[in-house]
N, C-alpha and C. Protein backbone atom coordinates (compact mmCIF):
# COMPACT_ATOMS: atom_id res chain seq x y z
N UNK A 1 33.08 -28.22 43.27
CA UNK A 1 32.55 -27.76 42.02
C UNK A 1 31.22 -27.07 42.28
N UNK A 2 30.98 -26.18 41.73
CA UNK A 2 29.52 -24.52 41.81
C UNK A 2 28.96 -25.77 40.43
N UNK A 3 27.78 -25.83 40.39
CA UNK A 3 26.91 -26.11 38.93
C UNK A 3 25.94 -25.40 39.38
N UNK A 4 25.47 -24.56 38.48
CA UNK A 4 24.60 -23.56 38.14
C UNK A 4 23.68 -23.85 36.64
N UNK A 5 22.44 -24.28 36.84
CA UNK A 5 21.09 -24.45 35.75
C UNK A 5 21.43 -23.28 35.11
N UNK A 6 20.78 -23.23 33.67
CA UNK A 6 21.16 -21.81 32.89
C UNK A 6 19.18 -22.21 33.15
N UNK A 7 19.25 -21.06 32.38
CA UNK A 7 17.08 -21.03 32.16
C UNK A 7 16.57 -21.64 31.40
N UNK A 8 17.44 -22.40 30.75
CA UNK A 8 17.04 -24.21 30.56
C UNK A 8 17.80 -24.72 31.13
N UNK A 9 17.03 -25.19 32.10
CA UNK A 9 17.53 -26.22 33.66
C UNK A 9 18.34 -27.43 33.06
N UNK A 10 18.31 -28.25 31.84
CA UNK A 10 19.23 -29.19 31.84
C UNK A 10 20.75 -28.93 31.75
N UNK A 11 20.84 -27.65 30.91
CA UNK A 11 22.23 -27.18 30.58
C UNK A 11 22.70 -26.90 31.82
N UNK A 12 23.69 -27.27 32.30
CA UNK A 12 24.48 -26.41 33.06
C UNK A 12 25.95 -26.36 33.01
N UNK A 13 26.16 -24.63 33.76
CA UNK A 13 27.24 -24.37 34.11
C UNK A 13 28.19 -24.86 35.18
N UNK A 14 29.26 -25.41 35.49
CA UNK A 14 29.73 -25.84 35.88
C UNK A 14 31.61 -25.42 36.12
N UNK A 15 32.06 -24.68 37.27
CA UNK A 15 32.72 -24.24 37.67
C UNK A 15 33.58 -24.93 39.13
N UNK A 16 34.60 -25.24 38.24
CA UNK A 16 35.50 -26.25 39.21
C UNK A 16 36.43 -25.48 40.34
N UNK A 17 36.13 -26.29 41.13
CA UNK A 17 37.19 -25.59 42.32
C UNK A 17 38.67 -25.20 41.66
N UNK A 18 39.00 -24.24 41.82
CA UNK A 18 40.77 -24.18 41.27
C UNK A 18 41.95 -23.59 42.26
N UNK A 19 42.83 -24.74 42.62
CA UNK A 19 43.79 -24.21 43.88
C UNK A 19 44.64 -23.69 43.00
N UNK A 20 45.03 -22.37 43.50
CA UNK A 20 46.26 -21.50 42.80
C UNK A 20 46.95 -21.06 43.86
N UNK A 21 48.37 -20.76 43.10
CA UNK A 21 49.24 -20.13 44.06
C UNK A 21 50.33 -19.09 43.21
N UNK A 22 51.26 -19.00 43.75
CA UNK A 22 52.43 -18.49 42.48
C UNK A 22 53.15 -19.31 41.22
N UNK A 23 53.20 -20.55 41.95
CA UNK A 23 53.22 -21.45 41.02
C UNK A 23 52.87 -21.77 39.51
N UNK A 24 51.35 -21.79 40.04
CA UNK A 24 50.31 -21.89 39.04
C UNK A 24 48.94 -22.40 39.60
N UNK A 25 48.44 -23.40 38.88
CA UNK A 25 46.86 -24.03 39.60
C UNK A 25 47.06 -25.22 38.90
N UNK A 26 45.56 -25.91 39.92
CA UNK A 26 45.35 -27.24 39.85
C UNK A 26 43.73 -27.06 40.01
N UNK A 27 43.45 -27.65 38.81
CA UNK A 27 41.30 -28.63 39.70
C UNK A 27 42.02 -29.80 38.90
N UNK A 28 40.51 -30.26 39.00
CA UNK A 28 39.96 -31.87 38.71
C UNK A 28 39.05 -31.18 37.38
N UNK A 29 39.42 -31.67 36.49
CA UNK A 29 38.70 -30.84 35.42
C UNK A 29 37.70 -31.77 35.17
N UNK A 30 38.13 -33.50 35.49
CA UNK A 30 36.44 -34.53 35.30
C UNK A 30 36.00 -34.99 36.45
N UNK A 31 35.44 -35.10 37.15
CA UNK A 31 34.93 -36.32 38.32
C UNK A 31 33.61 -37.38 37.48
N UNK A 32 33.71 -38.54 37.40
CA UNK A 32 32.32 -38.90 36.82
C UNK A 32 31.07 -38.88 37.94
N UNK A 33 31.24 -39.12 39.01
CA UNK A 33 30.67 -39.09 39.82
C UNK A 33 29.60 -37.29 40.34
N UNK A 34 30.74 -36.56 40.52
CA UNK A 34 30.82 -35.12 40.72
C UNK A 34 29.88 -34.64 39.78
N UNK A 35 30.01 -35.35 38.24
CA UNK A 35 29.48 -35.60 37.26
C UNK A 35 28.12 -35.11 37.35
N UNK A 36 28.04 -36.52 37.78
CA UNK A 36 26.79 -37.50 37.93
C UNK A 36 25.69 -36.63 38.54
N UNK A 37 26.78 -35.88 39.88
CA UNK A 37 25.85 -35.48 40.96
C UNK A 37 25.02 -33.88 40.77
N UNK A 38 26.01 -33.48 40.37
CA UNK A 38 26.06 -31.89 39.57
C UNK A 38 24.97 -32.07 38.36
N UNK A 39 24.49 -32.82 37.38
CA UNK A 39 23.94 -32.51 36.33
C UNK A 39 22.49 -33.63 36.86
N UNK A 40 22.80 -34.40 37.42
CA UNK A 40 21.27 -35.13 37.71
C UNK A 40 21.27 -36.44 36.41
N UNK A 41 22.31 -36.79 36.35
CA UNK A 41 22.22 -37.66 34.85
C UNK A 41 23.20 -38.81 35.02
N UNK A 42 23.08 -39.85 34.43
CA UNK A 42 24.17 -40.80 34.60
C UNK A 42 25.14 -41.27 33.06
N UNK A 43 25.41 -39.97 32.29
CA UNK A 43 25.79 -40.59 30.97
C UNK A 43 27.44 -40.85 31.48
N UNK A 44 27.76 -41.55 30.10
CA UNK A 44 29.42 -42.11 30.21
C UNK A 44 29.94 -41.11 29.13
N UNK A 45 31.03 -40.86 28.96
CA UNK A 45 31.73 -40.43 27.67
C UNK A 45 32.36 -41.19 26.99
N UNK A 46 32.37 -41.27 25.68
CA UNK A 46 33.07 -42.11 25.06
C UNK A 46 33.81 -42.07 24.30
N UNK A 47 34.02 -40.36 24.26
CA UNK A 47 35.31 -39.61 23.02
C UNK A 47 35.31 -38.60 23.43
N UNK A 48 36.42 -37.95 23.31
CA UNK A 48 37.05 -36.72 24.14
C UNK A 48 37.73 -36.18 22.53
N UNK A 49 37.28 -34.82 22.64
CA UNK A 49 37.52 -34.28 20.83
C UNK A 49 38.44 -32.54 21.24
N UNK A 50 39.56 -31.63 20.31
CA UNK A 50 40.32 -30.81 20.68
C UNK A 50 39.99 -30.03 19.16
N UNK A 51 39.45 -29.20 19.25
CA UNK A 51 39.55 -28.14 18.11
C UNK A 51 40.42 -26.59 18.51
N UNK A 52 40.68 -26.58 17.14
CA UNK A 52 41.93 -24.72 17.65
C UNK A 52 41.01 -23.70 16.47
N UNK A 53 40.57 -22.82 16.67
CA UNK A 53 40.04 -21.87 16.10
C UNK A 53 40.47 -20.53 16.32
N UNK A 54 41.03 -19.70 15.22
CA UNK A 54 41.08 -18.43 15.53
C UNK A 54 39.87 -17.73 15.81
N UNK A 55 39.95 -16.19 15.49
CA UNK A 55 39.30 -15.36 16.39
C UNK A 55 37.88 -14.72 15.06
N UNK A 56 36.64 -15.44 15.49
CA UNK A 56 35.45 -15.03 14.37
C UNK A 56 35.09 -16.16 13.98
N UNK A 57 35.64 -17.48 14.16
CA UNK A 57 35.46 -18.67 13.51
C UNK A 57 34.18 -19.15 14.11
N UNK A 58 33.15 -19.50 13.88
CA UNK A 58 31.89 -19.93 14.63
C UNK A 58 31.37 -21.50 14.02
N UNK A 59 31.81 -22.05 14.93
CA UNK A 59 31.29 -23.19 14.63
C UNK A 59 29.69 -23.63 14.85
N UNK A 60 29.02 -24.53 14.37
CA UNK A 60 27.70 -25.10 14.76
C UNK A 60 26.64 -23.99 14.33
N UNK A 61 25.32 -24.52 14.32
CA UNK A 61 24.80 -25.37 15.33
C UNK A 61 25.13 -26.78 14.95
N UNK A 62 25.72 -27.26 15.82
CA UNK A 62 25.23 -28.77 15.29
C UNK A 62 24.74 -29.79 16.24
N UNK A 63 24.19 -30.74 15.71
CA UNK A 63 23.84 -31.73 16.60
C UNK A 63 24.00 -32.93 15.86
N UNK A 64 23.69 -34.28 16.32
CA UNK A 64 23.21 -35.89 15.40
C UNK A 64 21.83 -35.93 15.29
N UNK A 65 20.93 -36.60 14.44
CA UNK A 65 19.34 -36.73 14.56
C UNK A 65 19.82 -38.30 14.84
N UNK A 66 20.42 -38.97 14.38
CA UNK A 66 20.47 -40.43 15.34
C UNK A 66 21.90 -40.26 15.73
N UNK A 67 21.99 -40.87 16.96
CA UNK A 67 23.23 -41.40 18.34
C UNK A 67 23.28 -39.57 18.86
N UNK A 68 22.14 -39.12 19.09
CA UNK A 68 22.26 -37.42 19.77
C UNK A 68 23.16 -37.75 20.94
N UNK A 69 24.46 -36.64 20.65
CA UNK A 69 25.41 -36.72 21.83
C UNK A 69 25.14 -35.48 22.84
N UNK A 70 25.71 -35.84 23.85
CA UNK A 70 25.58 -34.65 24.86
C UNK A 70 26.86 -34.52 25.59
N UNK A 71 27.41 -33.42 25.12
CA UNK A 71 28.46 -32.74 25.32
C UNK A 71 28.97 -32.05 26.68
N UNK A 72 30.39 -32.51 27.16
CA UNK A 72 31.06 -31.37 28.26
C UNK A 72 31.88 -30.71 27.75
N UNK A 73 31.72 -29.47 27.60
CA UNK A 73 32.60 -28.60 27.20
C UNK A 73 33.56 -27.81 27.54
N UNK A 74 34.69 -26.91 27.30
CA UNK A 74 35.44 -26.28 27.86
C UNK A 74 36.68 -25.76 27.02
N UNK A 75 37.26 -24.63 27.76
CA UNK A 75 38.08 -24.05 26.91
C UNK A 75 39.55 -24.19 27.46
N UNK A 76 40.83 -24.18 26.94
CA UNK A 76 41.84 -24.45 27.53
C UNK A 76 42.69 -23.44 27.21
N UNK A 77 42.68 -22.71 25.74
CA UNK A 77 43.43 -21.13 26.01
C UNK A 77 42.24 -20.85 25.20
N UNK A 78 42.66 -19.24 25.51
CA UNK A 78 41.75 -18.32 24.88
C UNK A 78 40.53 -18.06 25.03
N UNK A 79 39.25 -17.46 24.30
CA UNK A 79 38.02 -17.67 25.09
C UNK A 79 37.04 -17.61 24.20
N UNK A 80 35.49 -18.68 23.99
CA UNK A 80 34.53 -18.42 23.05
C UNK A 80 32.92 -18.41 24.00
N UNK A 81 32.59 -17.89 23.21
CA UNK A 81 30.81 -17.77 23.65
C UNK A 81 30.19 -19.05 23.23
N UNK A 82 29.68 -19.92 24.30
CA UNK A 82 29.45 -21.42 23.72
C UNK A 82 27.85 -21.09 23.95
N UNK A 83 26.91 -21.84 23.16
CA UNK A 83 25.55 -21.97 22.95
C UNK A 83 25.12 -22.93 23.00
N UNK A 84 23.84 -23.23 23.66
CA UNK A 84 23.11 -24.26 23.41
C UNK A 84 21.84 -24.15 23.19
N UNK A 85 21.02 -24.45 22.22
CA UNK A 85 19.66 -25.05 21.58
C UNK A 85 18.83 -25.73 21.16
N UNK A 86 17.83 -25.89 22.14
CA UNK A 86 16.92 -27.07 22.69
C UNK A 86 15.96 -27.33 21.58
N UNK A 87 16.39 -28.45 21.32
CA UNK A 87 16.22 -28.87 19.59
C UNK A 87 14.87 -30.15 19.78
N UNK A 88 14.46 -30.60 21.40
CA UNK A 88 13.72 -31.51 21.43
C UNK A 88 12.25 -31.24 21.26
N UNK A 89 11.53 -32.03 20.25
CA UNK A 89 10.08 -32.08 20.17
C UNK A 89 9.79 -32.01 21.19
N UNK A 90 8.37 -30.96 21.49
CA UNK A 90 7.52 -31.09 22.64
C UNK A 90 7.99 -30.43 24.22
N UNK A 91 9.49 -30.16 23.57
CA UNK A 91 10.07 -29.57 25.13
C UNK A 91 9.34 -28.22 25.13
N UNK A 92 9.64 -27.90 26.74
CA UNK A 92 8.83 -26.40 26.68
C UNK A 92 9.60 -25.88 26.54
N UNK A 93 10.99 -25.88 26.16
CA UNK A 93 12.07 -24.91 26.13
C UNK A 93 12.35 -24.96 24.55
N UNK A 94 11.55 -25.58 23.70
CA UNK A 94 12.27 -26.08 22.18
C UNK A 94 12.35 -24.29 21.25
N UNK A 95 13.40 -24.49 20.75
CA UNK A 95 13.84 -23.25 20.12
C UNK A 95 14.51 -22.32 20.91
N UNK A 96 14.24 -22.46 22.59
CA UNK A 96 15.14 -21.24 23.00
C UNK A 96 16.55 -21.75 23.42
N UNK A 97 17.38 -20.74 23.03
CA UNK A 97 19.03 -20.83 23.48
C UNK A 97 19.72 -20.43 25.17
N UNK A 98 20.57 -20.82 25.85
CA UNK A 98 21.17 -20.11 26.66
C UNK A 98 22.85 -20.40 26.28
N UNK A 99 23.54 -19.37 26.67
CA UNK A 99 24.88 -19.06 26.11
C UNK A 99 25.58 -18.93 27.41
N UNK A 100 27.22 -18.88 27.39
CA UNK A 100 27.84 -18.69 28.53
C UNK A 100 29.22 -18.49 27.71
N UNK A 101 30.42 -17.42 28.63
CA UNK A 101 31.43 -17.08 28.03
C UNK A 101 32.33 -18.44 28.73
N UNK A 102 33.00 -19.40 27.93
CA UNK A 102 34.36 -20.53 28.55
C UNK A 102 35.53 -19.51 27.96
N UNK A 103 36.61 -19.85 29.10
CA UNK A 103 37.59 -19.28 28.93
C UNK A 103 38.83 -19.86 29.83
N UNK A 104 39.63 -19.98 29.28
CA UNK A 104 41.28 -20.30 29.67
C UNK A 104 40.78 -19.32 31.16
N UNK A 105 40.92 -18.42 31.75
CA UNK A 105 40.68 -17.51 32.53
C UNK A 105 39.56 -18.03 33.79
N UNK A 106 38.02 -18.33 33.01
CA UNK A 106 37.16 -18.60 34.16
C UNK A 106 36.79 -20.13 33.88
N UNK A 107 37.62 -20.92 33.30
CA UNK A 107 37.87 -22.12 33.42
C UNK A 107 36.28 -22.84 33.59
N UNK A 108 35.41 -22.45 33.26
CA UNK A 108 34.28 -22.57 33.18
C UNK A 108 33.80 -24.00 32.25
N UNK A 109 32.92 -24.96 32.56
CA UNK A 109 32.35 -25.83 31.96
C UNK A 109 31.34 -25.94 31.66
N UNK A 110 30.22 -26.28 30.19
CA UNK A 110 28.87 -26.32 30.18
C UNK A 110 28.43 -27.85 29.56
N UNK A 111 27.55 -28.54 30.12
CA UNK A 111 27.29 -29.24 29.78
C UNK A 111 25.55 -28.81 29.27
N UNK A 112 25.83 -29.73 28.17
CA UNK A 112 24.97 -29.68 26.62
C UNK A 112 24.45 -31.32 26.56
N UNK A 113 23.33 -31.35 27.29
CA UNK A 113 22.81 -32.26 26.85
C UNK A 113 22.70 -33.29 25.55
N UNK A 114 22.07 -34.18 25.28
CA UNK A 114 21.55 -34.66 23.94
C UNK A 114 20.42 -34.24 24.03
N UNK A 115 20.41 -33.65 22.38
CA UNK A 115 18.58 -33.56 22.31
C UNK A 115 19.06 -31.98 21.97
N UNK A 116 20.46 -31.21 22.03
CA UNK A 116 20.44 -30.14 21.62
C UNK A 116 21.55 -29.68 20.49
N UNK A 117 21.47 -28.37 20.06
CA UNK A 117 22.31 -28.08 18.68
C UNK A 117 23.46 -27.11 19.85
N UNK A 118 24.95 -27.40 19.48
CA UNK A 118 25.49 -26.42 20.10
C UNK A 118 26.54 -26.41 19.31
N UNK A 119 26.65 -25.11 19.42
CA UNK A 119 27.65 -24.23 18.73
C UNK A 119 28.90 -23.12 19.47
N UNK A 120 29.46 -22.56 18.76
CA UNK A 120 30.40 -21.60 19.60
C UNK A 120 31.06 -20.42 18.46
N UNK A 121 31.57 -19.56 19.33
CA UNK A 121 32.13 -18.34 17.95
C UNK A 121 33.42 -17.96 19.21
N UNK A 122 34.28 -18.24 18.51
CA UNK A 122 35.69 -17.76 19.43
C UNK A 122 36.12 -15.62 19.10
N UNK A 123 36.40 -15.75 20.96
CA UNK A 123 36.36 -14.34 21.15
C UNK A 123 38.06 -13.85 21.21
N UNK A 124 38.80 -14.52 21.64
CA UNK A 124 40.20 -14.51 21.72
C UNK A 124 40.55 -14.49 20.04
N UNK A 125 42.11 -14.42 20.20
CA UNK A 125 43.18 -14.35 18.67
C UNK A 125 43.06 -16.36 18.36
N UNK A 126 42.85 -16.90 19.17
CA UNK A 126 42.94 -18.00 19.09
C UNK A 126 41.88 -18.60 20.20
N UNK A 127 41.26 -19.79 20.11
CA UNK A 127 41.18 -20.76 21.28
C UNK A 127 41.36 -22.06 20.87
N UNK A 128 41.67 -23.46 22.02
CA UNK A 128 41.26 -24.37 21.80
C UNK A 128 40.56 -25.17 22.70
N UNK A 129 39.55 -25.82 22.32
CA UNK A 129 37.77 -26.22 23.22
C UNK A 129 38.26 -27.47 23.00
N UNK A 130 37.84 -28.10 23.83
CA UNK A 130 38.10 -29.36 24.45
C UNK A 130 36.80 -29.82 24.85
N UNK A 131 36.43 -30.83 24.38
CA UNK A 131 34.66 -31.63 24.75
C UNK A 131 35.07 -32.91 24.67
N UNK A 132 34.06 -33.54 25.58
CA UNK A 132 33.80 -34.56 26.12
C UNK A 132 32.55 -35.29 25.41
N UNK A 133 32.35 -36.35 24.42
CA UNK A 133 30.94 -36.78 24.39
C UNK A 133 30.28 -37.89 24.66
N UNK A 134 29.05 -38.19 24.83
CA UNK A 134 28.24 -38.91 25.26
C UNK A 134 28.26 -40.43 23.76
N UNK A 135 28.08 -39.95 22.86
CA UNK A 135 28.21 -40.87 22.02
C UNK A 135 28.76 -40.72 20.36
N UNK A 136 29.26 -41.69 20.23
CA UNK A 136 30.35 -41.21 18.38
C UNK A 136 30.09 -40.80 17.84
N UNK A 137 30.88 -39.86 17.07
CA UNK A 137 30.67 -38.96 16.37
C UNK A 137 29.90 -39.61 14.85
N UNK A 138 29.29 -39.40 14.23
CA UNK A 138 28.22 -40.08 13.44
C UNK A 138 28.19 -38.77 11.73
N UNK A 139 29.10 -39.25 11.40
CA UNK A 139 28.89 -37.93 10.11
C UNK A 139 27.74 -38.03 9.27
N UNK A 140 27.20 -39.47 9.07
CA UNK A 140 25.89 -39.95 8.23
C UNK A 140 24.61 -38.50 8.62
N UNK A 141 24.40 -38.49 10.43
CA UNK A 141 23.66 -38.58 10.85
C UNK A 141 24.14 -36.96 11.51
N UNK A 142 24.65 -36.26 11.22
CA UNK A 142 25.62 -34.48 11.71
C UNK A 142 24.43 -33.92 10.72
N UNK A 143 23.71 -32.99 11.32
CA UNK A 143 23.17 -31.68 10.95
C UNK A 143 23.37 -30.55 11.67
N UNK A 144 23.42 -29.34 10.56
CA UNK A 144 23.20 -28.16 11.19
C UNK A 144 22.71 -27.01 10.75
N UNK A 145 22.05 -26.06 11.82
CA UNK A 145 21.03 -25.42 12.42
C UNK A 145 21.77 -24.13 11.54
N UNK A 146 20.90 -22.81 11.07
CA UNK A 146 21.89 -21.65 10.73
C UNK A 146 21.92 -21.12 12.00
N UNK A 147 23.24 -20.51 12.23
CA UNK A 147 23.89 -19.89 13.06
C UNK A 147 23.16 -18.02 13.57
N UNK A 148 22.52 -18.17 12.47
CA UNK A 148 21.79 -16.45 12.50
C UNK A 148 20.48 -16.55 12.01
N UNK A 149 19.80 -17.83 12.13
CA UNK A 149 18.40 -17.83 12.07
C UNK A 149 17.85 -17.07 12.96
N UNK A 150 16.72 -15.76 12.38
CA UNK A 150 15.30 -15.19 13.37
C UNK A 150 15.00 -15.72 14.29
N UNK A 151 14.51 -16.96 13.60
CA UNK A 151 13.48 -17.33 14.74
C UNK A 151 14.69 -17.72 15.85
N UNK A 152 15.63 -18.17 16.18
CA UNK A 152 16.40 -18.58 17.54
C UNK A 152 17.45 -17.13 17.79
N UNK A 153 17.29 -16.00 17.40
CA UNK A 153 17.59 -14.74 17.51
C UNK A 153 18.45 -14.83 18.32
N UNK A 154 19.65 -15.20 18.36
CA UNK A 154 20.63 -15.69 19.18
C UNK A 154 21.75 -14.48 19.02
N UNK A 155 21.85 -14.34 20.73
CA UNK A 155 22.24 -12.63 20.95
C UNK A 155 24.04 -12.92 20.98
N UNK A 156 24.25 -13.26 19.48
CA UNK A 156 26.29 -13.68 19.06
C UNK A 156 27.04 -12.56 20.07
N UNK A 157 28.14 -12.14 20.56
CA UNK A 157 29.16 -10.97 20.43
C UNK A 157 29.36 -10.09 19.45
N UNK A 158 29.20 -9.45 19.51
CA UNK A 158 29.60 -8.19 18.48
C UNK A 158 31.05 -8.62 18.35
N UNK A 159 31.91 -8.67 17.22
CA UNK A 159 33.54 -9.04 17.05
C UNK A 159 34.38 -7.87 15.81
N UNK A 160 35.23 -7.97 15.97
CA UNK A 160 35.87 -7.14 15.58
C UNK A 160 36.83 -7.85 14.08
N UNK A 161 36.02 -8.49 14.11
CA UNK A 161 36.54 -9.65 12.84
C UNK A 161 35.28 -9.88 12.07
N UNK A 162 35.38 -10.50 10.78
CA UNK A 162 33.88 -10.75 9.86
C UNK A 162 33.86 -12.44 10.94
N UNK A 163 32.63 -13.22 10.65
CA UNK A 163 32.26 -14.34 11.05
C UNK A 163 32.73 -15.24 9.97
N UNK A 164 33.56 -16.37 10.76
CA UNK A 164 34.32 -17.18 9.45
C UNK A 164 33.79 -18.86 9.65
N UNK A 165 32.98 -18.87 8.41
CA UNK A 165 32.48 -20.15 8.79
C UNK A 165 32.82 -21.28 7.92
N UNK A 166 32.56 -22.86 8.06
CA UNK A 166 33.51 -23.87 6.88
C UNK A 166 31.83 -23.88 6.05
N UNK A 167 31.94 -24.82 4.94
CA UNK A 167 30.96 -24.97 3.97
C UNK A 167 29.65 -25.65 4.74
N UNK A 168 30.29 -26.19 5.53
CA UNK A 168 28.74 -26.88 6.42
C UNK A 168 28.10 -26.11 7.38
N UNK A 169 28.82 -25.01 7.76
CA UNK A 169 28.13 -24.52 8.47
C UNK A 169 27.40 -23.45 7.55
N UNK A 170 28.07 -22.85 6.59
CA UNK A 170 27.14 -21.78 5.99
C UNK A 170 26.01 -22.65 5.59
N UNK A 171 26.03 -23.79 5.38
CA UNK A 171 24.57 -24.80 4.74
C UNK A 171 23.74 -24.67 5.97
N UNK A 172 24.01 -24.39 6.88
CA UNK A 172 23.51 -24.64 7.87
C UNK A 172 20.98 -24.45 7.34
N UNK A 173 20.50 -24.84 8.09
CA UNK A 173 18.91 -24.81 7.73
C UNK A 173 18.54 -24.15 8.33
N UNK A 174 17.52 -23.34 8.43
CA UNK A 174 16.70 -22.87 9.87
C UNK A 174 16.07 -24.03 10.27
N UNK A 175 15.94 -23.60 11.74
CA UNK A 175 15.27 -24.54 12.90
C UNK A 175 13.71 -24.84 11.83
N UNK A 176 12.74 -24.58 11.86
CA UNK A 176 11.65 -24.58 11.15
C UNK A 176 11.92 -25.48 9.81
N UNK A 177 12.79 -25.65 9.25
CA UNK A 177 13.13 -27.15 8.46
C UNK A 177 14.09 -28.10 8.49
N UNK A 178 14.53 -27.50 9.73
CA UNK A 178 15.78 -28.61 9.99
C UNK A 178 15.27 -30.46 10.80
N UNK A 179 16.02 -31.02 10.13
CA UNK A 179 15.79 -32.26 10.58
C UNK A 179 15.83 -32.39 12.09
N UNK A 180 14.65 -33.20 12.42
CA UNK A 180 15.08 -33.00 13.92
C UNK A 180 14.74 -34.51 14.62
């Protein structure tokens, strides 16, 4: 497995060995260990979650303000622009984003700390993302960030579709009053 820091060093990219042939292919899509060693962290997962989104659908930002999970992510068909935003008081990175394209194709993984808002906008006719999290899902305690707030000037894909979002996400707050 390649893990690669984005320019906020906690996030990273993470790119699994993949044996192919004519057949087809094979990786190890989890190691906990590999895990472990690759991100510098010792969390467990404790729910593994499957969403299908067509093509413009943008989910998040979201995060928990209590049980903050930290997410492994990944795509299994199709392909979206996944984000992450460093939502922690006092960090020197707080407010800025780094993004990466997952795709059925470059089989690519990002891990998303706790402590951040992450979101995604699918680029394919379809995808479905597959994550891994750190701790339960907590609806009491689910906020989210607007998706096209200024101040986190977050550089989306241009798409060839309008942006299709559910009622919570258009609620979404700017960073500057969002609960944090």
């Amino acid at each position: 497995m390649k893990a690669t820091r984005l320019a906020i060093p906690e996030v990273v990219l993470i790119e699994p060995k993949v044996f192919g042939d004519a057949r087809g292919f094979f990786f190890e899509s989890f190691n906990q260990k590999a895990f472990n060693e690759a991100t510098a962290t010792n969390h467990q997962f404790v729910q593994d979650n499957h969403s299908r989104s067509s093509r413009g659908v943008l989910r998040g930002l979201h995060y928990q303000i209590q049980q903050p999970q930290g997410k492994l992510v990944r795509v299994v068909r199709g392909a979206v622009w996944d984000v992450a935003v460093d939502i922690r008081k006092g960090s020197p990175s707080f407010g800025r984003w780094v993004g990466a394209e997952l795709s059925e194709d470059n089989q690519h993984q990002l891990w998303v700390p706790p402590g951040f808002a992450h979101g995604f906008v699918v680029l394919s006719d379809s995808a479905d993302f597959l994550y891994k999290t750190t701790d339960y899902y907590a609806p009491q305690h689910e906020r989210c960030i607007a998706w096209n707030d200024p101040q986190l000037a977050i550089a989306w894909p241009a798409l060839d579709v309008p942006v299709q979002l559910s009622a919570k996400d258009q609620a979404g707050r700017a960073l500057a009053e969002a609960d944090l």
